[in-house]
PDB file of N, CA and C in Angstrom:
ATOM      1  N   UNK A   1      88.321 154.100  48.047  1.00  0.00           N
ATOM      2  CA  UNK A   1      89.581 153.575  47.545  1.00  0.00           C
ATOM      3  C   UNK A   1      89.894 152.262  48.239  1.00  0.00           C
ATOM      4  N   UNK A   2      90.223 151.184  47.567  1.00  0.00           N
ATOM      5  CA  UNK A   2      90.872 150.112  47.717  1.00  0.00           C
ATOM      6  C   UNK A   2      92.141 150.000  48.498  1.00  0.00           C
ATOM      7  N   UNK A   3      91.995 149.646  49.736  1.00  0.00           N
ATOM      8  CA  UNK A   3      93.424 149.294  50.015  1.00  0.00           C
ATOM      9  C   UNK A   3      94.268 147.241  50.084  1.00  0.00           C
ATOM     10  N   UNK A   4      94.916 147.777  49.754  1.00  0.00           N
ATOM     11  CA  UNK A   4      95.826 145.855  49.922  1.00  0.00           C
ATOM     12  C   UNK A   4      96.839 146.173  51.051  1.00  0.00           C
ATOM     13  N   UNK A   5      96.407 144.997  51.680  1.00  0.00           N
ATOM     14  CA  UNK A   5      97.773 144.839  53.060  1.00  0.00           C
ATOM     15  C   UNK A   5      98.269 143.645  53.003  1.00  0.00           C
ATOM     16  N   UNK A   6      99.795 143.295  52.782  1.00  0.00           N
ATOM     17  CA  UNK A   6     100.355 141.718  52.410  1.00  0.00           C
ATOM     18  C   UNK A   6     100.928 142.302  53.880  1.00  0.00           C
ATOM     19  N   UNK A   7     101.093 140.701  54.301  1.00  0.00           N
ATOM     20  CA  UNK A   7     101.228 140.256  55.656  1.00  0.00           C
ATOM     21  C   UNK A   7     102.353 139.246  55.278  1.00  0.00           C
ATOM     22  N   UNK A   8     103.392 138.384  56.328  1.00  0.00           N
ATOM     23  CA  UNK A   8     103.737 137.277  56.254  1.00  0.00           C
ATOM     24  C   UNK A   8     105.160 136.706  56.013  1.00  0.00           C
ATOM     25  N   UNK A   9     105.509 137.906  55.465  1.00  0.00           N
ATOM     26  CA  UNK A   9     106.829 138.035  55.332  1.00  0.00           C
ATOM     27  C   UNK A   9     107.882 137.996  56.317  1.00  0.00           C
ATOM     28  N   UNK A  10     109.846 137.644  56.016  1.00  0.00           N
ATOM     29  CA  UNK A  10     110.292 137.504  56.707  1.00  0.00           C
ATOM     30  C   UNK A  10     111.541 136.645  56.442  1.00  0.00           C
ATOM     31  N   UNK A  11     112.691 136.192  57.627  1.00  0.00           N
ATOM     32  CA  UNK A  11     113.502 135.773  57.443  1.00  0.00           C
ATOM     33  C   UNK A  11     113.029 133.972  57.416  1.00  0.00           C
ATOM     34  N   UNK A  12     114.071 133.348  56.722  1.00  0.00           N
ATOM     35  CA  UNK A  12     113.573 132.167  56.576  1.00  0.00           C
ATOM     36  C   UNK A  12     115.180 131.558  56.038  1.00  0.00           C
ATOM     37  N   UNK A  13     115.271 129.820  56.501  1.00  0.00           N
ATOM     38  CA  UNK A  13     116.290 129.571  55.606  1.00  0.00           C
ATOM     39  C   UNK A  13     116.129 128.787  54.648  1.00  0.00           C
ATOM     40  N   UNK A  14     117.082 128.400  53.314  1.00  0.00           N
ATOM     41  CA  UNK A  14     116.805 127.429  52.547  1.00  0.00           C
ATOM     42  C   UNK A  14     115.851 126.468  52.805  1.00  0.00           C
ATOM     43  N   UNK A  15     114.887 126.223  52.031  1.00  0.00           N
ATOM     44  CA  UNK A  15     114.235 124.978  52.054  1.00  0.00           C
ATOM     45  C   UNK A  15     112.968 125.057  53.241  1.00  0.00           C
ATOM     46  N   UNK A  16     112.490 125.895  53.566  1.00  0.00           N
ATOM     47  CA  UNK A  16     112.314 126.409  54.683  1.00  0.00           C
ATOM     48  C   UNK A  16     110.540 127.300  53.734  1.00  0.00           C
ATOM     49  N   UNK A  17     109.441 127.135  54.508  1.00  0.00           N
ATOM     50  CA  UNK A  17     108.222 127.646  54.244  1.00  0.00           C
ATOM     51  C   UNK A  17     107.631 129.121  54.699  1.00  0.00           C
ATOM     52  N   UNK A  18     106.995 130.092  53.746  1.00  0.00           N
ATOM     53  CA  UNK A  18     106.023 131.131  54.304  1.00  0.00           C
ATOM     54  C   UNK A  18     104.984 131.191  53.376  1.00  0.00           C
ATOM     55  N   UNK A  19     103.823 131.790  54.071  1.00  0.00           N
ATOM     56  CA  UNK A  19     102.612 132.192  53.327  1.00  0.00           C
ATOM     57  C   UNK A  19     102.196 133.317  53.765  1.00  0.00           C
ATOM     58  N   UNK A  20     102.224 134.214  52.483  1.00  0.00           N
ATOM     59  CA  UNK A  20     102.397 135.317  52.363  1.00  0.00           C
ATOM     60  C   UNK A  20     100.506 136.040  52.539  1.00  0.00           C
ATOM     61  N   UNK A  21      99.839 136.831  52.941  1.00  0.00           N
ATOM     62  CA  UNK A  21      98.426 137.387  52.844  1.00  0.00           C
ATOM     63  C   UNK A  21      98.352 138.320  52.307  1.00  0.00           C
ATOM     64  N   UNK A  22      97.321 138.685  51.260  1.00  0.00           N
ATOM     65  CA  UNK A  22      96.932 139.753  50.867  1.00  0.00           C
ATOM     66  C   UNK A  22      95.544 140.073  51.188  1.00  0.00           C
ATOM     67  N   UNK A  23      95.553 141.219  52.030  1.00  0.00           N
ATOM     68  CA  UNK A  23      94.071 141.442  52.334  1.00  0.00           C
ATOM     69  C   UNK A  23      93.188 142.751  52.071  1.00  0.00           C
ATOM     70  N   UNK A  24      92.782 142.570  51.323  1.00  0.00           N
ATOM     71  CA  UNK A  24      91.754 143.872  50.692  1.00  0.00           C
ATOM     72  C   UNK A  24      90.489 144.396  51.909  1.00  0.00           C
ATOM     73  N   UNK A  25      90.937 145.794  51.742  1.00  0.00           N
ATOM     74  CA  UNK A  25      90.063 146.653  52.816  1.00  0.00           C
ATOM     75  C   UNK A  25      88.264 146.203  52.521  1.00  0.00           C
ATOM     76  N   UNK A  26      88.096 145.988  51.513  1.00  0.00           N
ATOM     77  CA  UNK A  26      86.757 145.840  51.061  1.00  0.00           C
ATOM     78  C   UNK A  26      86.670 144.812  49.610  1.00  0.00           C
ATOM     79  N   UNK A  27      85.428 143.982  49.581  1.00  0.00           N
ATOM     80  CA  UNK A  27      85.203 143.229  48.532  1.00  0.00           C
ATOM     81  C   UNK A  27      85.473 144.136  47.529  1.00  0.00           C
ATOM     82  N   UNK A  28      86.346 143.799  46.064  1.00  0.00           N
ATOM     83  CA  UNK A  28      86.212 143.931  44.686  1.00  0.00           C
ATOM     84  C   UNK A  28      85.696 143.574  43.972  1.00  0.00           C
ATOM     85  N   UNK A  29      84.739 144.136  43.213  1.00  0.00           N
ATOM     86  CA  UNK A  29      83.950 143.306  41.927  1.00  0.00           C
ATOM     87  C   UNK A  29      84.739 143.595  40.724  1.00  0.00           C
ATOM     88  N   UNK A  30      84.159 142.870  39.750  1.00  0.00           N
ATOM     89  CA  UNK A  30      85.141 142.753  37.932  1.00  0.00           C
ATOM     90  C   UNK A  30      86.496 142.444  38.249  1.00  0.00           C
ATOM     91  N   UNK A  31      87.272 141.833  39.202  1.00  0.00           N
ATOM     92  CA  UNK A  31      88.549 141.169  38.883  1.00  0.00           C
ATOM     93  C   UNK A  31      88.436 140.401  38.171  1.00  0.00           C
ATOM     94  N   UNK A  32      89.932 140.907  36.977  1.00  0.00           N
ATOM     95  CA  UNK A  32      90.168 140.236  36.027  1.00  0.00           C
ATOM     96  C   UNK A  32      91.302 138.842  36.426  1.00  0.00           C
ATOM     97  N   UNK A  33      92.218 139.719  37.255  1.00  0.00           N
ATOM     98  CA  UNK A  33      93.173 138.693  38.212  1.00  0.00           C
ATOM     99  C   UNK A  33      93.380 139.508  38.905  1.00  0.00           C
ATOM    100  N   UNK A  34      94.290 138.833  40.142  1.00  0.00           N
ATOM    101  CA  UNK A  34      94.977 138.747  40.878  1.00  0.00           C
ATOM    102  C   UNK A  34      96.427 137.931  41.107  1.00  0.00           C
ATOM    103  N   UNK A  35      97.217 138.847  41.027  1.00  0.00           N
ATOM    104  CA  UNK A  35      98.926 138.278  40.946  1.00  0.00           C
ATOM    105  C   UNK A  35      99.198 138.814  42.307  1.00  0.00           C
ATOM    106  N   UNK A  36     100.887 138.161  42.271  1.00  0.00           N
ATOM    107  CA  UNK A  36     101.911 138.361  42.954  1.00  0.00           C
ATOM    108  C   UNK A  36     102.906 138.804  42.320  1.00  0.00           C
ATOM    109  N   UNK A  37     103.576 139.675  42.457  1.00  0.00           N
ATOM    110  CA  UNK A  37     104.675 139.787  41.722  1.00  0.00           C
ATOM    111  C   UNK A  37     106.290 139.664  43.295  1.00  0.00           C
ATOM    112  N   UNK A  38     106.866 140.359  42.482  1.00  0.00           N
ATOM    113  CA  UNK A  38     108.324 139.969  43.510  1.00  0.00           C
ATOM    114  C   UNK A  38     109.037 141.557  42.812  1.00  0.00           C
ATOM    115  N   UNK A  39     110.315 142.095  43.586  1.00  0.00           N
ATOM    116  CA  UNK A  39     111.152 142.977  43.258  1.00  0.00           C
ATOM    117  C   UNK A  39     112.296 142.842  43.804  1.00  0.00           C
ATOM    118  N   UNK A  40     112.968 142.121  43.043  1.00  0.00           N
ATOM    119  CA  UNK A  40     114.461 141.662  44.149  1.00  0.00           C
ATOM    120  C   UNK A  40     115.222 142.893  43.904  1.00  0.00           C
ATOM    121  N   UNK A  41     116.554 143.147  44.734  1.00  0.00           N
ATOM    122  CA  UNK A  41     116.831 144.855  44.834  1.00  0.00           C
ATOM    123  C   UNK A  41     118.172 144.812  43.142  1.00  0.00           C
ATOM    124  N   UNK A  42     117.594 145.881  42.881  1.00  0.00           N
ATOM    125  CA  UNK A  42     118.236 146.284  41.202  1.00  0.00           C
ATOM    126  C   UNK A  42     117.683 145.204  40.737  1.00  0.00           C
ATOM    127  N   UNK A  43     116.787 144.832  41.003  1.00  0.00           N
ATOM    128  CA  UNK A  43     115.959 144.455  39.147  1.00  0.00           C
ATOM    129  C   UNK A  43     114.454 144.598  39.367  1.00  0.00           C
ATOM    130  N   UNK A  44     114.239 144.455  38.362  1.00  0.00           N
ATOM    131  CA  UNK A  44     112.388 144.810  37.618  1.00  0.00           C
ATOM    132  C   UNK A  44     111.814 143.888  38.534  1.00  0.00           C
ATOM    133  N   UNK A  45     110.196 143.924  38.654  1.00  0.00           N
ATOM    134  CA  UNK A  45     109.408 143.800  39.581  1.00  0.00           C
ATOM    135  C   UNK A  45     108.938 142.632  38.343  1.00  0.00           C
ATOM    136  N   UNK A  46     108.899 141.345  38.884  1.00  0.00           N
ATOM    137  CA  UNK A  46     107.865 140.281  37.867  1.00  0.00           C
ATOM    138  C   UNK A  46     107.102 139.241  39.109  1.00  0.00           C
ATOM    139  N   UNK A  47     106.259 139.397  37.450  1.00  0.00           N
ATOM    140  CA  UNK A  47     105.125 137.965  38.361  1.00  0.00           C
ATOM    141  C   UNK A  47     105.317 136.911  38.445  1.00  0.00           C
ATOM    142  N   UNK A  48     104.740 136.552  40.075  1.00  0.00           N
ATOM    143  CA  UNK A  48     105.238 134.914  39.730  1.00  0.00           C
ATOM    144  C   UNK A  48     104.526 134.446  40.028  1.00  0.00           C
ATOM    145  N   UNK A  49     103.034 134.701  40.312  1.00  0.00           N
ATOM    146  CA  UNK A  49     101.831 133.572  40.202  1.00  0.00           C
ATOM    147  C   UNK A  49     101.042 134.995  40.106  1.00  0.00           C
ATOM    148  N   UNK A  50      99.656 133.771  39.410  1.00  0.00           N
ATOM    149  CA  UNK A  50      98.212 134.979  39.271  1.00  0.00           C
ATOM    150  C   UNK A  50      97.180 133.920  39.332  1.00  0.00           C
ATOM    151  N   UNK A  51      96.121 134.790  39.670  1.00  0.00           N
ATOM    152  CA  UNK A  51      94.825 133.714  39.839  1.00  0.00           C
ATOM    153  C   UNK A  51      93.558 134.713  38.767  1.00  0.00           C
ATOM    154  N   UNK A  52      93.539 133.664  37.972  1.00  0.00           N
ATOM    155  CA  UNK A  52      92.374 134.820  37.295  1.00  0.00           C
ATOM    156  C   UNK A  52      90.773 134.411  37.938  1.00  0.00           C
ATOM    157  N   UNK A  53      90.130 135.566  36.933  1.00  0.00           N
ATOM    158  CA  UNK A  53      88.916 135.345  37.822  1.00  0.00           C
ATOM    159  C   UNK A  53      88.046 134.249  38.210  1.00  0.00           C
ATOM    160  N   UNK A  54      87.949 133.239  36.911  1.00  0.00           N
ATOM    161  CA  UNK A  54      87.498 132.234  37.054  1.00  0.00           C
ATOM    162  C   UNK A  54      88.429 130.468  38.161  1.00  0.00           C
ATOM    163  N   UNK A  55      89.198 131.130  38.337  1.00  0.00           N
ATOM    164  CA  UNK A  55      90.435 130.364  39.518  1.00  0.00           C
ATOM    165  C   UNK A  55      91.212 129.840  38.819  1.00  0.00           C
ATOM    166  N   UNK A  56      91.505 129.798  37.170  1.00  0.00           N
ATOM    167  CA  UNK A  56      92.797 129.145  36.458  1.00  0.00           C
ATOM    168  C   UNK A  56      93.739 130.415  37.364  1.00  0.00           C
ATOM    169  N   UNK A  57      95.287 128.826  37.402  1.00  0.00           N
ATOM    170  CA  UNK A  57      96.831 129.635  38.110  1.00  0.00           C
ATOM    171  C   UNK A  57      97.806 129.476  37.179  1.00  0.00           C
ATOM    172  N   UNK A  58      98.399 130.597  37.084  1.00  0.00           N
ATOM    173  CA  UNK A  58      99.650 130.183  36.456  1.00  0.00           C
ATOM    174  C   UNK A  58     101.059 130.850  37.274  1.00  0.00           C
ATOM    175  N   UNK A  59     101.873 130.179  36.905  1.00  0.00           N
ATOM    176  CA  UNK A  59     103.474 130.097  37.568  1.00  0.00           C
ATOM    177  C   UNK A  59     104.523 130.776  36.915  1.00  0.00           C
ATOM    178  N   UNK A  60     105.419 131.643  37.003  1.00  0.00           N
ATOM    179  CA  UNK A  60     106.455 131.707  36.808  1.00  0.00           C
ATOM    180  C   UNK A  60     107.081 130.412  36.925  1.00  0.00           C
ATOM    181  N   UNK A  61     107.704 130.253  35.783  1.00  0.00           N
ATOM    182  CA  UNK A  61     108.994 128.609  35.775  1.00  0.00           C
ATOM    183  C   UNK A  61     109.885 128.423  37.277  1.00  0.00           C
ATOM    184  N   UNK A  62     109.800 129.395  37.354  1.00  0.00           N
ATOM    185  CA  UNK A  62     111.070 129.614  38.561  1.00  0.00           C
ATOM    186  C   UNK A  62     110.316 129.528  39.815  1.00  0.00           C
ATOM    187  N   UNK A  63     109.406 129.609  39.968  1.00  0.00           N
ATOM    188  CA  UNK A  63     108.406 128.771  40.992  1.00  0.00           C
ATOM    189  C   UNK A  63     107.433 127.443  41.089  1.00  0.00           C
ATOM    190  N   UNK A  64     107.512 127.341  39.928  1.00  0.00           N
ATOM    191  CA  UNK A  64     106.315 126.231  39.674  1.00  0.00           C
ATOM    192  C   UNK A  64     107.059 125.016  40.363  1.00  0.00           C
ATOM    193  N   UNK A  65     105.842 124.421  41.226  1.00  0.00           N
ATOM    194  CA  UNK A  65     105.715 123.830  42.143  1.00  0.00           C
ATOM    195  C   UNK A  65     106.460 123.538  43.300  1.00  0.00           C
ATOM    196  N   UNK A  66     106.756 124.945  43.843  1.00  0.00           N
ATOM    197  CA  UNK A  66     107.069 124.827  44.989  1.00  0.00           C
ATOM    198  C   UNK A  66     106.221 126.287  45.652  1.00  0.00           C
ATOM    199  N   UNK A  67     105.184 127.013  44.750  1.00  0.00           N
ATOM    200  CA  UNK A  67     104.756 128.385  44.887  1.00  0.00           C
ATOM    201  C   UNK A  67     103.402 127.627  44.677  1.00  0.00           C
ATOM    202  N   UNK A  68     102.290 128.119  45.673  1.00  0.00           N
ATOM    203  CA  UNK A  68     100.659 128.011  45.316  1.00  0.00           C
ATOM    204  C   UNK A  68      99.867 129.368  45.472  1.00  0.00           C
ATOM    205  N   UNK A  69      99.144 129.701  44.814  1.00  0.00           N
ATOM    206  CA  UNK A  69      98.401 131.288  44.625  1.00  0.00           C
ATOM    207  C   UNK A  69      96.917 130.371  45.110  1.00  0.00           C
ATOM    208  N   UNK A  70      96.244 131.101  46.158  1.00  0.00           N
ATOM    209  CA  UNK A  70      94.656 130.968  46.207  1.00  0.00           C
ATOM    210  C   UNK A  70      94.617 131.987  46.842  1.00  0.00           C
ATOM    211  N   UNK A  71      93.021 131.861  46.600  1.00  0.00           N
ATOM    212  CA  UNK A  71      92.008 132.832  46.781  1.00  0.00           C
ATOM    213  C   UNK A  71      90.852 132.851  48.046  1.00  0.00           C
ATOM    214  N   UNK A  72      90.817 133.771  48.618  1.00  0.00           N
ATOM    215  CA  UNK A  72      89.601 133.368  49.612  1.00  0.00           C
ATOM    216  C   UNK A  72      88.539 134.552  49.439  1.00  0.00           C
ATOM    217  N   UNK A  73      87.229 134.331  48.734  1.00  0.00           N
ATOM    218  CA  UNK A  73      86.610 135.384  47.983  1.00  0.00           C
ATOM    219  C   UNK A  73      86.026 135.802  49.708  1.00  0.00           C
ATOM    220  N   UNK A  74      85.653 135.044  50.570  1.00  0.00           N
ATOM    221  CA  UNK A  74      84.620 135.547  51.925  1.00  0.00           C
ATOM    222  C   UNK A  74      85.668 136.596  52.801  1.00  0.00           C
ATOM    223  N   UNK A  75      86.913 136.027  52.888  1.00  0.00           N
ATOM    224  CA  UNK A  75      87.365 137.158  53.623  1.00  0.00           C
ATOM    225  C   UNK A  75      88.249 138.076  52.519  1.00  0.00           C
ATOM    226  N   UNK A  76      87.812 137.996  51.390  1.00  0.00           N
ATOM    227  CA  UNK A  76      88.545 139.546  50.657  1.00  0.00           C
ATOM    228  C   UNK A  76      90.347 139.069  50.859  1.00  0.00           C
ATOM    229  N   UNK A  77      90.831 137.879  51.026  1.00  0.00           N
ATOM    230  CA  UNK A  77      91.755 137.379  50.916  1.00  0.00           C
ATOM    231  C   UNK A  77      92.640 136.707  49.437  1.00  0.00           C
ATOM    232  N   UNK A  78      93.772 137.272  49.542  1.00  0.00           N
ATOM    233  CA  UNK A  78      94.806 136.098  48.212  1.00  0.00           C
ATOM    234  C   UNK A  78      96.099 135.717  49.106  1.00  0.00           C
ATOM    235  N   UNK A  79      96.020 134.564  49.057  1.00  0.00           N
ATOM    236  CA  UNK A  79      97.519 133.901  49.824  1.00  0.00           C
ATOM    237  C   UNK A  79      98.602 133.393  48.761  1.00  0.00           C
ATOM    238  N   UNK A  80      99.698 133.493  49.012  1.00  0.00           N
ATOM    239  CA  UNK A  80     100.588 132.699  48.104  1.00  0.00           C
ATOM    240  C   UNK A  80     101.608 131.614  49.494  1.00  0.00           C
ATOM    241  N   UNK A  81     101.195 130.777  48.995  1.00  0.00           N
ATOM    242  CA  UNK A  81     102.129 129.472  50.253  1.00  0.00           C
ATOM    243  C   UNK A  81     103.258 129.361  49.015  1.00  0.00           C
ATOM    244  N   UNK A  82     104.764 129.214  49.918  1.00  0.00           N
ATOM    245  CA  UNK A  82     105.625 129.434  49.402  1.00  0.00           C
ATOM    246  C   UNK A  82     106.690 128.444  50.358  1.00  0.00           C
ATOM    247  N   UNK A  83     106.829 127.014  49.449  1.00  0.00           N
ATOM    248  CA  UNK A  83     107.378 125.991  49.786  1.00  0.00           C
ATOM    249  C   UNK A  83     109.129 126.031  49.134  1.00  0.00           C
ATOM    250  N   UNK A  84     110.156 125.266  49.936  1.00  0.00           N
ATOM    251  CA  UNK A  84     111.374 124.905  49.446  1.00  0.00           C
ATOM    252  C   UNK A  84     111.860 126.137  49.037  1.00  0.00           C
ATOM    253  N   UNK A  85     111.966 127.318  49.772  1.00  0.00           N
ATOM    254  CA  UNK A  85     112.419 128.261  49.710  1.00  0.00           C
ATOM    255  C   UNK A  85     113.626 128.621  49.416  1.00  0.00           C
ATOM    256  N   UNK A  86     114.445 129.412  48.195  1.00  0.00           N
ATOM    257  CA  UNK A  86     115.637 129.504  47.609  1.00  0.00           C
ATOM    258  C   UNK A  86     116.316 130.875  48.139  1.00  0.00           C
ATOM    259  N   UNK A  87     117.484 130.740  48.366  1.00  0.00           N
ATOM    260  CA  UNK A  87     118.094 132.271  48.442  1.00  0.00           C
ATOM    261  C   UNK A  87     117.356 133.345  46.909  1.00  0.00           C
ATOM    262  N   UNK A  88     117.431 132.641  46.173  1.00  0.00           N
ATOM    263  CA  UNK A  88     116.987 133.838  44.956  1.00  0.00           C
ATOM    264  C   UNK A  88     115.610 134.007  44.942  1.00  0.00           C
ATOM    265  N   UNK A  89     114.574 133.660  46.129  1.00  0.00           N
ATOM    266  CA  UNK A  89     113.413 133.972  46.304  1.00  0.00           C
ATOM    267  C   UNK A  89     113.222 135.465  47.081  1.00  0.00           C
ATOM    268  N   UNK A  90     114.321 136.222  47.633  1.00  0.00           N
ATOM    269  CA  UNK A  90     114.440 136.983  48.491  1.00  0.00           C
ATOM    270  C   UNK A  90     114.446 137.952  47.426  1.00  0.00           C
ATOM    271  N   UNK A  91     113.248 139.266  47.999  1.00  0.00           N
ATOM    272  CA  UNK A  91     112.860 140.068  47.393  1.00  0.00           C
ATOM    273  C   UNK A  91     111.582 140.768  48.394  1.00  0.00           C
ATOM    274  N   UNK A  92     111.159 141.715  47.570  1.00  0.00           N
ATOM    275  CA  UNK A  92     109.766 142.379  48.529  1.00  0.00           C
ATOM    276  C   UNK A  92     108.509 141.595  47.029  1.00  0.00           C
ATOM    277  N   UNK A  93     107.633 141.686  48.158  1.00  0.00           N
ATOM    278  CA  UNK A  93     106.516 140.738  46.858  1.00  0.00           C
ATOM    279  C   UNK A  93     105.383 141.831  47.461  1.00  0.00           C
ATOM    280  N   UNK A  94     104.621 141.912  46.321  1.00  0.00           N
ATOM    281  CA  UNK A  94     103.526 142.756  46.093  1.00  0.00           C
ATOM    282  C   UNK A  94     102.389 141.693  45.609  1.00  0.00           C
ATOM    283  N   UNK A  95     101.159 142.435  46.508  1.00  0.00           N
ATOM    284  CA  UNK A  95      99.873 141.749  45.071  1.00  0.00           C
ATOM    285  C   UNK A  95      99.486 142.647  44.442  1.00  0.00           C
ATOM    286  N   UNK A  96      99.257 142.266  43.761  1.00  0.00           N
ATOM    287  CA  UNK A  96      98.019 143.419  42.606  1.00  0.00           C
ATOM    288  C   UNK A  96      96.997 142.905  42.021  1.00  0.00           C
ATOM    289  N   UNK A  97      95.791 143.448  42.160  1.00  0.00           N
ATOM    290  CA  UNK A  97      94.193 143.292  41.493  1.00  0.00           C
ATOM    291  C   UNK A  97      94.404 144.401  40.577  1.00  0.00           C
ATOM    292  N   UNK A  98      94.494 143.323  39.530  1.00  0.00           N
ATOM    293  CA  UNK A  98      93.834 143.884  37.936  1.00  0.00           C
ATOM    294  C   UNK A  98      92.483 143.656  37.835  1.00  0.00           C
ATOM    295  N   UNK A  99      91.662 145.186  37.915  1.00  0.00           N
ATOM    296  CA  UNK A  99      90.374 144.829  37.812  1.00  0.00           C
ATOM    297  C   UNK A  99      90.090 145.642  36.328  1.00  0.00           C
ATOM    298  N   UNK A 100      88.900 145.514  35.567  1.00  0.00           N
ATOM    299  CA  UNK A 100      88.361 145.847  34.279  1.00  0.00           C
ATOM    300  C   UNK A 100      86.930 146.230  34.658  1.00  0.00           C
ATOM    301  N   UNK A 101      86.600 147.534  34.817  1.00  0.00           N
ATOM    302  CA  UNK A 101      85.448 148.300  34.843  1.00  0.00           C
ATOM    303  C   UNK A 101      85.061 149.276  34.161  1.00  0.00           C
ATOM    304  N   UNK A 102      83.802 149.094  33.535  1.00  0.00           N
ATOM    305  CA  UNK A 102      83.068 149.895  32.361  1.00  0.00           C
ATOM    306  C   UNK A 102      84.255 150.113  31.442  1.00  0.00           C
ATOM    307  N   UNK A 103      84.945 149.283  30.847  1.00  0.00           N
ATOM    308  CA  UNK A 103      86.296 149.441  30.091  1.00  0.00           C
ATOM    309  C   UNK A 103      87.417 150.490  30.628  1.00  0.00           C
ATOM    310  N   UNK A 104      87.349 150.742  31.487  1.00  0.00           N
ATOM    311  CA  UNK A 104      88.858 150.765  32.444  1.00  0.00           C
ATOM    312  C   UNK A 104      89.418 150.220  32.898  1.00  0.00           C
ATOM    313  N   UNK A 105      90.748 149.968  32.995  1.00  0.00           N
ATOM    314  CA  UNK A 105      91.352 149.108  33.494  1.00  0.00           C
ATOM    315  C   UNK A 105      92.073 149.950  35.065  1.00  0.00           C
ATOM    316  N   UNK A 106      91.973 148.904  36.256  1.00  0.00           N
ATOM    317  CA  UNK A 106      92.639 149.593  37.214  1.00  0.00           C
ATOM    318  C   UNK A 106      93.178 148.477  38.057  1.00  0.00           C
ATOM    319  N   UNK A 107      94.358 148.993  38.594  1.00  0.00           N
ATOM    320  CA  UNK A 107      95.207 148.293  39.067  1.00  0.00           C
ATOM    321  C   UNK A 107      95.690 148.427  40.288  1.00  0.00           C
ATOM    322  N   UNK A 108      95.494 147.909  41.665  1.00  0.00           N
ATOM    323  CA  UNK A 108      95.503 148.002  42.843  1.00  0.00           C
ATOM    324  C   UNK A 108      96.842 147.425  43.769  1.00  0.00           C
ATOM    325  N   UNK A 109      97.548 148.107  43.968  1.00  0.00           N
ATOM    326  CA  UNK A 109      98.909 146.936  44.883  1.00  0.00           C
ATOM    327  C   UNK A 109      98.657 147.597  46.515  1.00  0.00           C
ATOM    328  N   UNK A 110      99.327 146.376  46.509  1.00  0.00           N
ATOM    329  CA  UNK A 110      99.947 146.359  48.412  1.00  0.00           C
ATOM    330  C   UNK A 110     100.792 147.242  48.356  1.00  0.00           C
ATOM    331  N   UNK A 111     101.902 147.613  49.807  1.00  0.00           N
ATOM    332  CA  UNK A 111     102.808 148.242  49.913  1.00  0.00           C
ATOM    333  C   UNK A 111     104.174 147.068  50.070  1.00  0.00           C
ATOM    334  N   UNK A 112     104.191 145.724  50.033  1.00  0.00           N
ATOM    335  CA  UNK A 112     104.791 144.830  49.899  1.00  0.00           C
ATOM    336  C   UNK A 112     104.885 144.308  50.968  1.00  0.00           C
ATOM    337  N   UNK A 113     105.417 142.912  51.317  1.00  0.00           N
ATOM    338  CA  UNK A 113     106.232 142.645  52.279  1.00  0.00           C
ATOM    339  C   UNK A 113     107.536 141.525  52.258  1.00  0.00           C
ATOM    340  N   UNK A 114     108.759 141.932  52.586  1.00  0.00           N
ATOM    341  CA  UNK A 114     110.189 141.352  52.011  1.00  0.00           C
ATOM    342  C   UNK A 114     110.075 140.048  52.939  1.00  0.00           C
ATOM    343  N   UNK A 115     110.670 139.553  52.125  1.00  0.00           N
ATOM    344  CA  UNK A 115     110.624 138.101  52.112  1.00  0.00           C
ATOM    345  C   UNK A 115     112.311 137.672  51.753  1.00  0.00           C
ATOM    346  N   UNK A 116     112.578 137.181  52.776  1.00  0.00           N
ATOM    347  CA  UNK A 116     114.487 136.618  52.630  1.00  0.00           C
ATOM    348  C   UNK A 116     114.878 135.417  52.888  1.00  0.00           C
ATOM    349  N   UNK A 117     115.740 135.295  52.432  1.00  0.00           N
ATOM    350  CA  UNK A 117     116.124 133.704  52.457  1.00  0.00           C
ATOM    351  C   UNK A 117     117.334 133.389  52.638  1.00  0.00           C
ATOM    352  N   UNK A 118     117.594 132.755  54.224  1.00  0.00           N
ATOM    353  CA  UNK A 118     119.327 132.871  54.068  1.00  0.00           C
ATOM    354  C   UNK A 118     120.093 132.005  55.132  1.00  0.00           C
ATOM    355  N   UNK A 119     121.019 131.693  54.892  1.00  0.00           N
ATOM    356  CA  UNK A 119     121.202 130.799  56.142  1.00  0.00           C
ATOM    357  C   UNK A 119     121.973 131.507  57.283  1.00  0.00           C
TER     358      UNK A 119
END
């Protein structure tokens, strides 16, 4: 079994930088992507960056360009650097590997780590 450990999290104020780690117990093969999502408290859990397999990124609006998603395939690593930091960035953020094997689909998360923003 796959485990994910996000690292990185924490207090921070406006305008203010973290980079978040996701680190997988062991290499994954057939990732389809790899996201981030977010769960701010009473509302739904969404994504706000993903890296698919071939390294195209895409953004949630509400991050784009001040949020970067990479990948580090040697150490079984996904980082999200997380610039100009907003109070409404504060939430717990998860990764998840969407992987696709022998036509299954399976889906792997962290246990999160909260991320706040405040002065």
């Amino acid at each position: 079994q796959v485990q994910l450990v996000e690292s990185g999290g924490g207090l921070v104020q406006p305008g203010g930088s973290l980079r978040l780690s996701c680190a997988a117990s062991r290499s994954i093969s057939d990732v389809r992507r790899v996201g981030w999502y977010r769960q701010a408290q009473g509302k739904q859990r969404e994504l706000v960056a993903a890296i698919g397999s071939g390294g195209t990124t895409t953004y949630d609006d509400s991050v784009k360009g001040r949020f970067t998603i990479s990948r580090d395939h040697a150490k079984n690593t996904v980082y999200l650097q997380m610039n100009s930091l907003k109070p409404e960035d504060t939430a717990v953020y998860y990764c998840n590997y969407n992987v696709r094997r022998l036509a299954v689909t399976y889906n792997y998360w962290g246990q999160g780590t909260q991320v706040t923003v405040s002065s």
